[in-house]
N, C-alpha and C. Protein backbone atom coordinates (compact mmCIF):
# COMPACT_ATOMS: atom_id res chain seq x y z
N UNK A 1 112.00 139.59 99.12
CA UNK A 1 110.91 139.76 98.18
C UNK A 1 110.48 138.39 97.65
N UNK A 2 109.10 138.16 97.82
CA UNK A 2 108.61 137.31 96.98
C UNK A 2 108.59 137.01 95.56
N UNK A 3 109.14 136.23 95.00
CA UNK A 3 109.60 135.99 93.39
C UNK A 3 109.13 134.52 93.32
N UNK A 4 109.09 134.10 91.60
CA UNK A 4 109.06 133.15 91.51
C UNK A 4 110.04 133.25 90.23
N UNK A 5 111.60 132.10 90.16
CA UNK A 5 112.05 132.08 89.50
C UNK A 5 112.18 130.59 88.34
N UNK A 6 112.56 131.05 87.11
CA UNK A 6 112.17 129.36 86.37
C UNK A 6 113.75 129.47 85.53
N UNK A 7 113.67 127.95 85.44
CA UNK A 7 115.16 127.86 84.97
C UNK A 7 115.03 126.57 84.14
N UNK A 8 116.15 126.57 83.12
CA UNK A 8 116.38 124.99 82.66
C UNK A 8 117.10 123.60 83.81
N UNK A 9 117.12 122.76 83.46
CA UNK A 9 118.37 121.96 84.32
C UNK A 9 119.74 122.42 84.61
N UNK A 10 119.59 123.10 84.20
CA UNK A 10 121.35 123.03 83.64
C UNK A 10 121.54 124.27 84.27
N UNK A 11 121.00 125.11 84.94
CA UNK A 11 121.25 126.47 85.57
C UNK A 11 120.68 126.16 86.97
N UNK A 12 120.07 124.74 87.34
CA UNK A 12 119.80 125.04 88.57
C UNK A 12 120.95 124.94 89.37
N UNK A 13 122.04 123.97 89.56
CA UNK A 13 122.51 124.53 90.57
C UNK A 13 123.06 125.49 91.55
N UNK A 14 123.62 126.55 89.88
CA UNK A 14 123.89 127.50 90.10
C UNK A 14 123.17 128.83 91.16
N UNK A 15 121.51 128.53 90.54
CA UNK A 15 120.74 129.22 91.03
C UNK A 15 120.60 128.85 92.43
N UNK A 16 120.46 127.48 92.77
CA UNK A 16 119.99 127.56 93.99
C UNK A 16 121.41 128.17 95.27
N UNK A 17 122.50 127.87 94.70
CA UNK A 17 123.48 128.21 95.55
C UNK A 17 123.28 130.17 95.51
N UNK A 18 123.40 130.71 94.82
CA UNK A 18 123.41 131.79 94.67
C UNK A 18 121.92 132.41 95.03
N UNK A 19 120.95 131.74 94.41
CA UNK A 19 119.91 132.68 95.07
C UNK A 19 119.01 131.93 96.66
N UNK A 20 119.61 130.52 96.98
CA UNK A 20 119.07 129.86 97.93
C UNK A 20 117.35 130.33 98.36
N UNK A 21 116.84 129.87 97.28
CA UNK A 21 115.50 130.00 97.01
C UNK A 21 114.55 128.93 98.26
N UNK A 22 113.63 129.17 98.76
CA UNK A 22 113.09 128.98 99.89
C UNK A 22 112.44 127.64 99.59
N UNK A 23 112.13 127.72 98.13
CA UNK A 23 111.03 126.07 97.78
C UNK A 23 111.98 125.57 96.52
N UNK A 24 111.62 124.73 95.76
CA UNK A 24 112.04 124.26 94.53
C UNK A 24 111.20 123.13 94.04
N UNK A 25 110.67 123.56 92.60
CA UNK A 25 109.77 122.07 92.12
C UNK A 25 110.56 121.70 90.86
N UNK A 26 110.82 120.70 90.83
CA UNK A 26 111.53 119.83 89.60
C UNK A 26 110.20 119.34 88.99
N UNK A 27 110.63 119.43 87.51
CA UNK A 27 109.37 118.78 86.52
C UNK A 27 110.24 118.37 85.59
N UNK A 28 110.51 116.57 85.61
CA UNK A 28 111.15 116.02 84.95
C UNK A 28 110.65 114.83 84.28
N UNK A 29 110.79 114.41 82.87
CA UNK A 29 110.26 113.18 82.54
C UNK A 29 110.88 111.72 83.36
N UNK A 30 109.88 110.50 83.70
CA UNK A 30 109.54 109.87 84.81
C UNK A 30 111.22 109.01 84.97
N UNK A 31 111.50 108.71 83.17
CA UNK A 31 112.76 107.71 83.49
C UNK A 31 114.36 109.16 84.26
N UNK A 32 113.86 110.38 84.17
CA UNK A 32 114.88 111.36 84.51
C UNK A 32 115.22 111.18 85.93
N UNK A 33 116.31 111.01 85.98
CA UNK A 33 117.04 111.63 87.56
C UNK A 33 116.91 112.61 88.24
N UNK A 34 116.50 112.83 89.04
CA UNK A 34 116.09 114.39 89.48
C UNK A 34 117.15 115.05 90.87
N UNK A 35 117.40 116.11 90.43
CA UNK A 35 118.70 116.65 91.22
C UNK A 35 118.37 116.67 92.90
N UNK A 36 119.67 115.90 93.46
CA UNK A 36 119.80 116.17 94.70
C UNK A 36 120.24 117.62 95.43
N UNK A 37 119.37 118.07 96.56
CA UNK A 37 119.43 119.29 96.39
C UNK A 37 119.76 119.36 97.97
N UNK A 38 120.54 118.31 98.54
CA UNK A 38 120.84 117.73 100.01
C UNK A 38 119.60 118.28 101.25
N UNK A 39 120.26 118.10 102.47
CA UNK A 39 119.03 118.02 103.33
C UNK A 39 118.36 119.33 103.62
N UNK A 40 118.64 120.41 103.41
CA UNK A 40 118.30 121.50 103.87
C UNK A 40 116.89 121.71 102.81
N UNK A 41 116.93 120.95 102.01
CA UNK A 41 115.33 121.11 101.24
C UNK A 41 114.81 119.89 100.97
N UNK A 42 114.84 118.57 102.12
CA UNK A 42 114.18 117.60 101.99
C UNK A 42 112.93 117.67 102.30
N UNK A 43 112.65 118.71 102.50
CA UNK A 43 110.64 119.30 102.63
C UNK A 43 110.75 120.45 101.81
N UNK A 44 111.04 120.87 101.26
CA UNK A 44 111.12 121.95 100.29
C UNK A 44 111.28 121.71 98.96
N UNK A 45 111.32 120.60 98.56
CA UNK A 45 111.54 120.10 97.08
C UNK A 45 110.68 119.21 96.62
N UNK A 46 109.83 119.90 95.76
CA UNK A 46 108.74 118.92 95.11
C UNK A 46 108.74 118.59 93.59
N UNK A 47 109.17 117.05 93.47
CA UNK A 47 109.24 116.53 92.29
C UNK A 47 108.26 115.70 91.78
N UNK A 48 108.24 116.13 90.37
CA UNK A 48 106.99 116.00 89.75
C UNK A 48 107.26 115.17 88.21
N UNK A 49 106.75 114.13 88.26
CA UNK A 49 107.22 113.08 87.19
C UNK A 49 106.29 112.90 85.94
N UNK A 50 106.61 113.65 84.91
CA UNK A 50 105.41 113.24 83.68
C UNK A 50 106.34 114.35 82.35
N UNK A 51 105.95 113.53 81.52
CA UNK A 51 106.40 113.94 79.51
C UNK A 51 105.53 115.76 79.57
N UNK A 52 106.55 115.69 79.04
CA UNK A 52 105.76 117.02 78.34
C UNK A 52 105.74 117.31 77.25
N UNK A 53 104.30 116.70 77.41
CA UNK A 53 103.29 116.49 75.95
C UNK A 53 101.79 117.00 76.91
N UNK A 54 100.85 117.10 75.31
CA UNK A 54 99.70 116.89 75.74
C UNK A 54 99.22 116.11 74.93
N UNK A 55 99.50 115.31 74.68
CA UNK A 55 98.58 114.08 73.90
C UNK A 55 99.51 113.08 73.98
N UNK A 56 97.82 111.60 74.88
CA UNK A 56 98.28 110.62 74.87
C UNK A 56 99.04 109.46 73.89
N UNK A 57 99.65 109.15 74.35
CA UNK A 57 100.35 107.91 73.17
C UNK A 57 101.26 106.80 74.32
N UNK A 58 101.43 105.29 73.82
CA UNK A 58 101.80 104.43 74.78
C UNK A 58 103.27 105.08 75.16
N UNK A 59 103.68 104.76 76.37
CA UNK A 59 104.51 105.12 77.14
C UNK A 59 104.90 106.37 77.74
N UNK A 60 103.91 106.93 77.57
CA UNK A 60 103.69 108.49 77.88
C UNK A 60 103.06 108.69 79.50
N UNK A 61 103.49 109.32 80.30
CA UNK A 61 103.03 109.91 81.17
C UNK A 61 102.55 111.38 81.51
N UNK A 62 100.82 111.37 80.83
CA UNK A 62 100.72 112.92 81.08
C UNK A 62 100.19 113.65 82.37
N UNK A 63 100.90 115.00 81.73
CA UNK A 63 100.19 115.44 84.02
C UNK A 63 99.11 114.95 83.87
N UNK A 64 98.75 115.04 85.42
CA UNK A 64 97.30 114.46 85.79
C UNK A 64 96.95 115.37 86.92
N UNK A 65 95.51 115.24 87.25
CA UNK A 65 94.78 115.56 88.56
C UNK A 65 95.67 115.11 89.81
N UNK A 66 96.55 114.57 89.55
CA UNK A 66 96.65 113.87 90.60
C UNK A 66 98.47 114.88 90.89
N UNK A 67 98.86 115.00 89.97
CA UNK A 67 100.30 115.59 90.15
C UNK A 67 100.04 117.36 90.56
N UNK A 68 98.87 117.53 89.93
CA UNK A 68 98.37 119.29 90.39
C UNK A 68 97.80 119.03 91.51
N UNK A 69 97.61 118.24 92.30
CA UNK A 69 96.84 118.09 93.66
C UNK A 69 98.35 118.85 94.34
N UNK A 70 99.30 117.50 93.86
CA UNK A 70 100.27 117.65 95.06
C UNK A 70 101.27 119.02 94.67
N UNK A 71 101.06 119.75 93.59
CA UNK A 71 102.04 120.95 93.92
C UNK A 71 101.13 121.90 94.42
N UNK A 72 99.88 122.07 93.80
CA UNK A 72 98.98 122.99 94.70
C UNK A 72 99.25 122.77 96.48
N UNK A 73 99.34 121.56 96.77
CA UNK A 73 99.25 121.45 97.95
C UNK A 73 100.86 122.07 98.50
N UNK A 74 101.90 121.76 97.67
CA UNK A 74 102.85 122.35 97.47
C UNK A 74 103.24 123.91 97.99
N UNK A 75 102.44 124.43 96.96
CA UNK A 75 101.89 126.03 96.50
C UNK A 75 101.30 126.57 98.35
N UNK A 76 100.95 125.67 98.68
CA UNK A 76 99.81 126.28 99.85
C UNK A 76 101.15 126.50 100.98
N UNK A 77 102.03 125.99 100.61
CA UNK A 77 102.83 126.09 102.18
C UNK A 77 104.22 127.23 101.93
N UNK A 78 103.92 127.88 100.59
CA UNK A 78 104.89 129.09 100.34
C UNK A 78 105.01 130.15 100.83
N UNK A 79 105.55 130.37 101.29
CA UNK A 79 105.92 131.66 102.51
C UNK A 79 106.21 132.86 101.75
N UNK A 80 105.67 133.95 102.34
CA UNK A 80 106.16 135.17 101.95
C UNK A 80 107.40 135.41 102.15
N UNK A 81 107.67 136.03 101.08
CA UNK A 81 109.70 136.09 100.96
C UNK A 81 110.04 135.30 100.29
N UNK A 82 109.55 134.29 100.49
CA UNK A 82 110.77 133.12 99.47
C UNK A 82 110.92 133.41 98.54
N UNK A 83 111.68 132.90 97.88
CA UNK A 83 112.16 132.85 96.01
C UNK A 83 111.18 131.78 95.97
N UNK A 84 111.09 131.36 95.19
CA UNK A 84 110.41 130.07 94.42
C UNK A 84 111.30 129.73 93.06
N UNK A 85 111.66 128.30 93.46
CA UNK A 85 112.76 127.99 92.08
C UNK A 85 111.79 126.83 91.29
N UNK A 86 111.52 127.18 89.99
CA UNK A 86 110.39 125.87 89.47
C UNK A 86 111.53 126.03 88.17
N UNK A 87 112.03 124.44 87.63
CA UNK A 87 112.65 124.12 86.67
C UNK A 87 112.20 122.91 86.03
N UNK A 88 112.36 122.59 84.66
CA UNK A 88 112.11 121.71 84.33
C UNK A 88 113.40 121.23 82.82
N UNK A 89 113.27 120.49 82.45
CA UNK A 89 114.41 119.92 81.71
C UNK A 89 115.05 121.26 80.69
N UNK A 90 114.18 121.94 79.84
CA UNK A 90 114.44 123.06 79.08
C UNK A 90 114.33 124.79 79.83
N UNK A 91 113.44 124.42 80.66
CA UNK A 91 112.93 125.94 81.28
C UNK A 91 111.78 126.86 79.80
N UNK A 92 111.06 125.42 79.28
CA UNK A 92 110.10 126.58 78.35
C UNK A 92 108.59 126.12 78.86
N UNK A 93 108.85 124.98 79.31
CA UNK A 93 107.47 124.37 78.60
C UNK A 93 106.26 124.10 80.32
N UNK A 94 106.95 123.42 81.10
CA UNK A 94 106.66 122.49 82.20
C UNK A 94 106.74 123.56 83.10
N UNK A 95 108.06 124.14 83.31
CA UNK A 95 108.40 125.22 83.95
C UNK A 95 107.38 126.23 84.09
N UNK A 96 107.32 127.12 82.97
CA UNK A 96 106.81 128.23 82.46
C UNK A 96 104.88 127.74 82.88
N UNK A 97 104.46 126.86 82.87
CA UNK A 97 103.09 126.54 83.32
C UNK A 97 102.86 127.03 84.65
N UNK A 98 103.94 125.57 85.18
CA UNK A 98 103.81 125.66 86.36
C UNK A 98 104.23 127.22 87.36
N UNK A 99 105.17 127.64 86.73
CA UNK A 99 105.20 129.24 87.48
C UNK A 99 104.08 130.33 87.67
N UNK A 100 103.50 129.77 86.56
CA UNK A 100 101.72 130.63 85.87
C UNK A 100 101.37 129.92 86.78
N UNK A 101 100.58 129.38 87.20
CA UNK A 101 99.85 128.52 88.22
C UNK A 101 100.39 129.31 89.34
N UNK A 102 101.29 128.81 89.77
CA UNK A 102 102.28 129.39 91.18
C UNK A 102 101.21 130.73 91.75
N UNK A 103 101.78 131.49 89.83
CA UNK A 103 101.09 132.97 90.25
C UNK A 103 100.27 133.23 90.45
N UNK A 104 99.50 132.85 89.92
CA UNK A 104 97.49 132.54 90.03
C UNK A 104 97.21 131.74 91.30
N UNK A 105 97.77 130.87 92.14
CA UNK A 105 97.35 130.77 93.24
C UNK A 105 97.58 131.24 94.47
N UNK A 106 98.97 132.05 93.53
CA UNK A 106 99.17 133.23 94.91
C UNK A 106 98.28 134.15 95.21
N UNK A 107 97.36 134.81 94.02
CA UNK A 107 96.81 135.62 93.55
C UNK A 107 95.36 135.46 93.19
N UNK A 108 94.69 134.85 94.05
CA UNK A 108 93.95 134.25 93.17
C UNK A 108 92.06 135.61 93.16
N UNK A 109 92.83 136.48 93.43
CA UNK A 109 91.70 137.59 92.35
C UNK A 109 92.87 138.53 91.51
N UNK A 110 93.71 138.06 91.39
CA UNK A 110 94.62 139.01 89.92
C UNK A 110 94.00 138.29 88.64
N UNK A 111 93.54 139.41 88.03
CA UNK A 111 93.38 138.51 86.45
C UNK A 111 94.79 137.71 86.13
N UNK A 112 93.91 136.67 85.29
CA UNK A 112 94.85 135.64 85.05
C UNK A 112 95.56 136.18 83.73
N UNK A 113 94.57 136.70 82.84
CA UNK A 113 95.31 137.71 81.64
C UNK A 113 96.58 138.45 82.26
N UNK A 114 96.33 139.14 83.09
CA UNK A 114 97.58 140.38 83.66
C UNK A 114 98.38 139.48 83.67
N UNK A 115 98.75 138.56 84.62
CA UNK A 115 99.61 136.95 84.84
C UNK A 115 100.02 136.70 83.80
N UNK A 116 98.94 136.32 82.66
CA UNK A 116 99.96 135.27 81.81
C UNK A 116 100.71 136.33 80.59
N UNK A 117 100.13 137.73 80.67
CA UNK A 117 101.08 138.91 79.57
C UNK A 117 102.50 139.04 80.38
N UNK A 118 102.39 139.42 81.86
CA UNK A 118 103.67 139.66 82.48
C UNK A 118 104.84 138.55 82.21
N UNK A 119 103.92 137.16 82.47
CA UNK A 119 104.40 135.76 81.95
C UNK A 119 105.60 136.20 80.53
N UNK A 120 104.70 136.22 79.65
CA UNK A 120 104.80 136.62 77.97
C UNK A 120 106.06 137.83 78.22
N UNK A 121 105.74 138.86 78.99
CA UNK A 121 106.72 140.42 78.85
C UNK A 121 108.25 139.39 79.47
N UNK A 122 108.18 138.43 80.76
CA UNK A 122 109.59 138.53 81.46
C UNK A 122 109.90 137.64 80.40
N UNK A 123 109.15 136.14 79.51
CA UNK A 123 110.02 135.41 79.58
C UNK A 123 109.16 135.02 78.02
N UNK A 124 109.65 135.34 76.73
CA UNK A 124 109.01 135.64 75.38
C UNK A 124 109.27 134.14 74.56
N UNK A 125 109.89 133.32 75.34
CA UNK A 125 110.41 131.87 74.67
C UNK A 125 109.54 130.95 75.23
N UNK A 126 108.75 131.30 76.03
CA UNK A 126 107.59 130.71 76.89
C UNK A 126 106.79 129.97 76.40
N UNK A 127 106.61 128.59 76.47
CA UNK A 127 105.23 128.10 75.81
C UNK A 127 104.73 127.13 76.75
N UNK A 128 104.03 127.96 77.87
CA UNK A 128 103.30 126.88 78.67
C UNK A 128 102.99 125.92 78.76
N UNK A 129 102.61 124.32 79.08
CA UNK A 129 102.47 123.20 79.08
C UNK A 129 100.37 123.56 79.20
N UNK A 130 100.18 123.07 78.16
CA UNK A 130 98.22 123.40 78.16
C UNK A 130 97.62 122.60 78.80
N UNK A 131 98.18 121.50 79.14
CA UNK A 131 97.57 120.40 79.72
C UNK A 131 98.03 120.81 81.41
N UNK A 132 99.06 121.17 82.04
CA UNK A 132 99.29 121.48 83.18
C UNK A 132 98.28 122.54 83.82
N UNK A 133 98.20 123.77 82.78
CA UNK A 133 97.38 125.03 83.25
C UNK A 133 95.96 124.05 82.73
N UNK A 134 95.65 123.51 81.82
CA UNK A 134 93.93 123.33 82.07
C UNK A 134 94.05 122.70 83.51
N UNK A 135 94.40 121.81 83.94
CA UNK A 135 94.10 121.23 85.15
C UNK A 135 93.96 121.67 86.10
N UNK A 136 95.32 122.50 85.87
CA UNK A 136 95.00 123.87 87.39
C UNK A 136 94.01 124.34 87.54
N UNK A 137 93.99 125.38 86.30
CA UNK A 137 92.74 126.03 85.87
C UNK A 137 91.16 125.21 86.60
N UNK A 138 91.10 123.86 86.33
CA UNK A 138 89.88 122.97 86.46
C UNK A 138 90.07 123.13 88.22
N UNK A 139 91.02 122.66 89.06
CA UNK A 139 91.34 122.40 90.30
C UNK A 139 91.56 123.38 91.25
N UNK A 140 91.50 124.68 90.41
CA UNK A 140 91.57 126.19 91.34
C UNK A 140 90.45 126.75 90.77
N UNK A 141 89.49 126.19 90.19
CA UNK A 141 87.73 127.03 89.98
C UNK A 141 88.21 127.95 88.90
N UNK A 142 89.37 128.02 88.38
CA UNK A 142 89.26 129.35 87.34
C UNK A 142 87.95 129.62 86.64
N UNK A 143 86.95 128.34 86.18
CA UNK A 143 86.38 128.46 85.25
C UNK A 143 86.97 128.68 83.65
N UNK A 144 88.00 127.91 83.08
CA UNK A 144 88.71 128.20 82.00
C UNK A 144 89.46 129.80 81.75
N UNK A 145 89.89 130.54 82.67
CA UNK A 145 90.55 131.73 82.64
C UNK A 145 91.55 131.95 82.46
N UNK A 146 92.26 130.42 83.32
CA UNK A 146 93.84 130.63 82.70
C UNK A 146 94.53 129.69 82.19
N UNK A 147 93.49 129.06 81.29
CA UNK A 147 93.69 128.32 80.10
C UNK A 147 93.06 129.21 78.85
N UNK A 148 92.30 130.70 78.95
CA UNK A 148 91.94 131.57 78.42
C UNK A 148 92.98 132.35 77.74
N UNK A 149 93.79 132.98 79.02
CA UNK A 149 95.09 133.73 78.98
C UNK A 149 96.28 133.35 78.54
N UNK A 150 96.56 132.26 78.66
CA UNK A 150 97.72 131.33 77.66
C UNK A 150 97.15 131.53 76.21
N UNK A 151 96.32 130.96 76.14
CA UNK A 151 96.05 130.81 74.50
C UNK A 151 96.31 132.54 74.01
N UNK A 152 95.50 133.30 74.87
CA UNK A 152 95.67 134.38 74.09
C UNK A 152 96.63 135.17 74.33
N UNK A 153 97.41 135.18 75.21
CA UNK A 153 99.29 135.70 74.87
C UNK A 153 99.98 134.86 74.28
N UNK A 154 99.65 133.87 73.83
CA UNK A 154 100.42 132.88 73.40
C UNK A 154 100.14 132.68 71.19
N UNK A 155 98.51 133.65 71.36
CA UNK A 155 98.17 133.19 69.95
C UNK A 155 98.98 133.42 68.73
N UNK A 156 99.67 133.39 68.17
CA UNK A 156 100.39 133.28 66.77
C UNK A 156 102.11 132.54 67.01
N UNK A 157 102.31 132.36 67.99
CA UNK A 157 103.16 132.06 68.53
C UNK A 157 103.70 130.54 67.62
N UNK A 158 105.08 130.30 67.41
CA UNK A 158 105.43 129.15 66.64
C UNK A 158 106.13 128.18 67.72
N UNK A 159 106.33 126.97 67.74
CA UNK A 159 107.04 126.46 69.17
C UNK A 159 108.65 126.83 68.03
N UNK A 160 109.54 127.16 68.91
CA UNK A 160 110.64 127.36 68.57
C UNK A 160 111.76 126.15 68.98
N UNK A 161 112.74 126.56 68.44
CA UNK A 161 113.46 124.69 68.15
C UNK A 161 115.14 125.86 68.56
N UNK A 162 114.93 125.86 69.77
CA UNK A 162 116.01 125.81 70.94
C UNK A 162 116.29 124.56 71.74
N UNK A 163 117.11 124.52 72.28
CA UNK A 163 117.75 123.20 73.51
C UNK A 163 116.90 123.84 74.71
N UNK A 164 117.22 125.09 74.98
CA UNK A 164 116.96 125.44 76.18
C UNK A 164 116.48 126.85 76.54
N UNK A 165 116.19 127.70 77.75
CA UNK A 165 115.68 128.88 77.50
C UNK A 165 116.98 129.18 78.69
N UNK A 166 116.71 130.51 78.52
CA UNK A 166 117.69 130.88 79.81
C UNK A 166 116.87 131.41 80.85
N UNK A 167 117.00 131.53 82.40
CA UNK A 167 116.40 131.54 83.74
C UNK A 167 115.69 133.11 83.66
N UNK A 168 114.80 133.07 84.10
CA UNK A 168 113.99 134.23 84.49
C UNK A 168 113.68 134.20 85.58
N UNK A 169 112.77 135.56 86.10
CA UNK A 169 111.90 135.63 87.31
C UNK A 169 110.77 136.57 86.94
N UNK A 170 109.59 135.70 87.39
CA UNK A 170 108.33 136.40 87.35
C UNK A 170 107.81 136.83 88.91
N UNK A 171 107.19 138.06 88.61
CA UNK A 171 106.51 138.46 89.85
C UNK A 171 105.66 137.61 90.27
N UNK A 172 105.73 137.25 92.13
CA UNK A 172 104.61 136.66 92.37
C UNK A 172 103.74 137.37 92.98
N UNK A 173 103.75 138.51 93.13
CA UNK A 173 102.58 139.64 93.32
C UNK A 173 101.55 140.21 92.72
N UNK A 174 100.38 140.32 92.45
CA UNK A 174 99.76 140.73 91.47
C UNK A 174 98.76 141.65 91.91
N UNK A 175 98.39 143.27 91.60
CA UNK A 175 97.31 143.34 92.13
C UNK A 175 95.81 142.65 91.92
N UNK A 176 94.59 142.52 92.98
CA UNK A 176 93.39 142.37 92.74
C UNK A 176 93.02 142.99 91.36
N UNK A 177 92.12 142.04 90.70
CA UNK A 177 90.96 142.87 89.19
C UNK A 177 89.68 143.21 89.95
């Protein structure tokens, strides 16, 4: 079954041994080490280097056009069946975007609303990265839809002051709207 699963650091290894997930994208800030995941996913592992923030300030690296090029391009070579393992330092922020994206370009006539509530139902500690999904959003034609759908599953929402979230899996199936 096609899945897409999201995790903190600290649960990936576990995951990948146990669920030996078909892709894996690391989203780590630039000075971070990013886990060796040996040869069997030296084309299957796409790491992705930038803060997660959305506002500039010196020494900051924010996503760019240029980092959603290369996981979309990423995204395009995902096979039916795979797991999909997307982690990032906490599993709330970087993660949780990028899995939304994932889903929406798997999908790309599922409302993005349906996406980002299911988002909201599996994984309620969720606070998307806004700057990751606008870009997508800009670079997959949404027309602002699923930078629409964040805001509004997301509206009253407080950022919460955890270390970390624990691993989920979101559907990457969605029907057509």
């Amino acid at each position: 079954m096609t899945t897409i699963l999201v995790s903190p650091l600290s649960q990936l290894p576990e995951l990948v041994v146990r669920r030996r997930p078909g892709r894996v994208i690391s989203l780590l800030d630039p000075d971070a080490p990013f886990p060796d995941l040996g040869p069997a996913y030296s084309d299957r592992h796409l790491r992705l280097a930038f803060h997660d923030t959305n506002t500039p300030a010196p020494d900051i690296i924010l996503p760019s056009a240029h980092h959603i090029a290369e996981l979309l391009g990423f995204l395009d070579r995902w096979d039916d069946g795979e797991c999909l393992l997307v982690h990032c330092r906490a599993g709330i922020s970087r993660s949780t975007a990028t899995a939304f994206v994932a889903a929406c370009r798997r999908n790309p006539r599922a409302s993005e609303l349906e996406i980002a509530r299911e988002l909201r139902r599996v994984a309620p500690l969720a606070r998307p990265n806004q700057t990751v999904v606008k870009l997508a959003d800009r670079a997959m034609g949404r027309g602002g839809r699923m930078s629409e759908a964040i805001a509004e599953t997301g509206r009253g929402l407080t950022w919460i002051d955890i270390v970390e979230a624990e691993a989920f899996e979101l559907a990457a199936d969605f029907e057509a709207s």
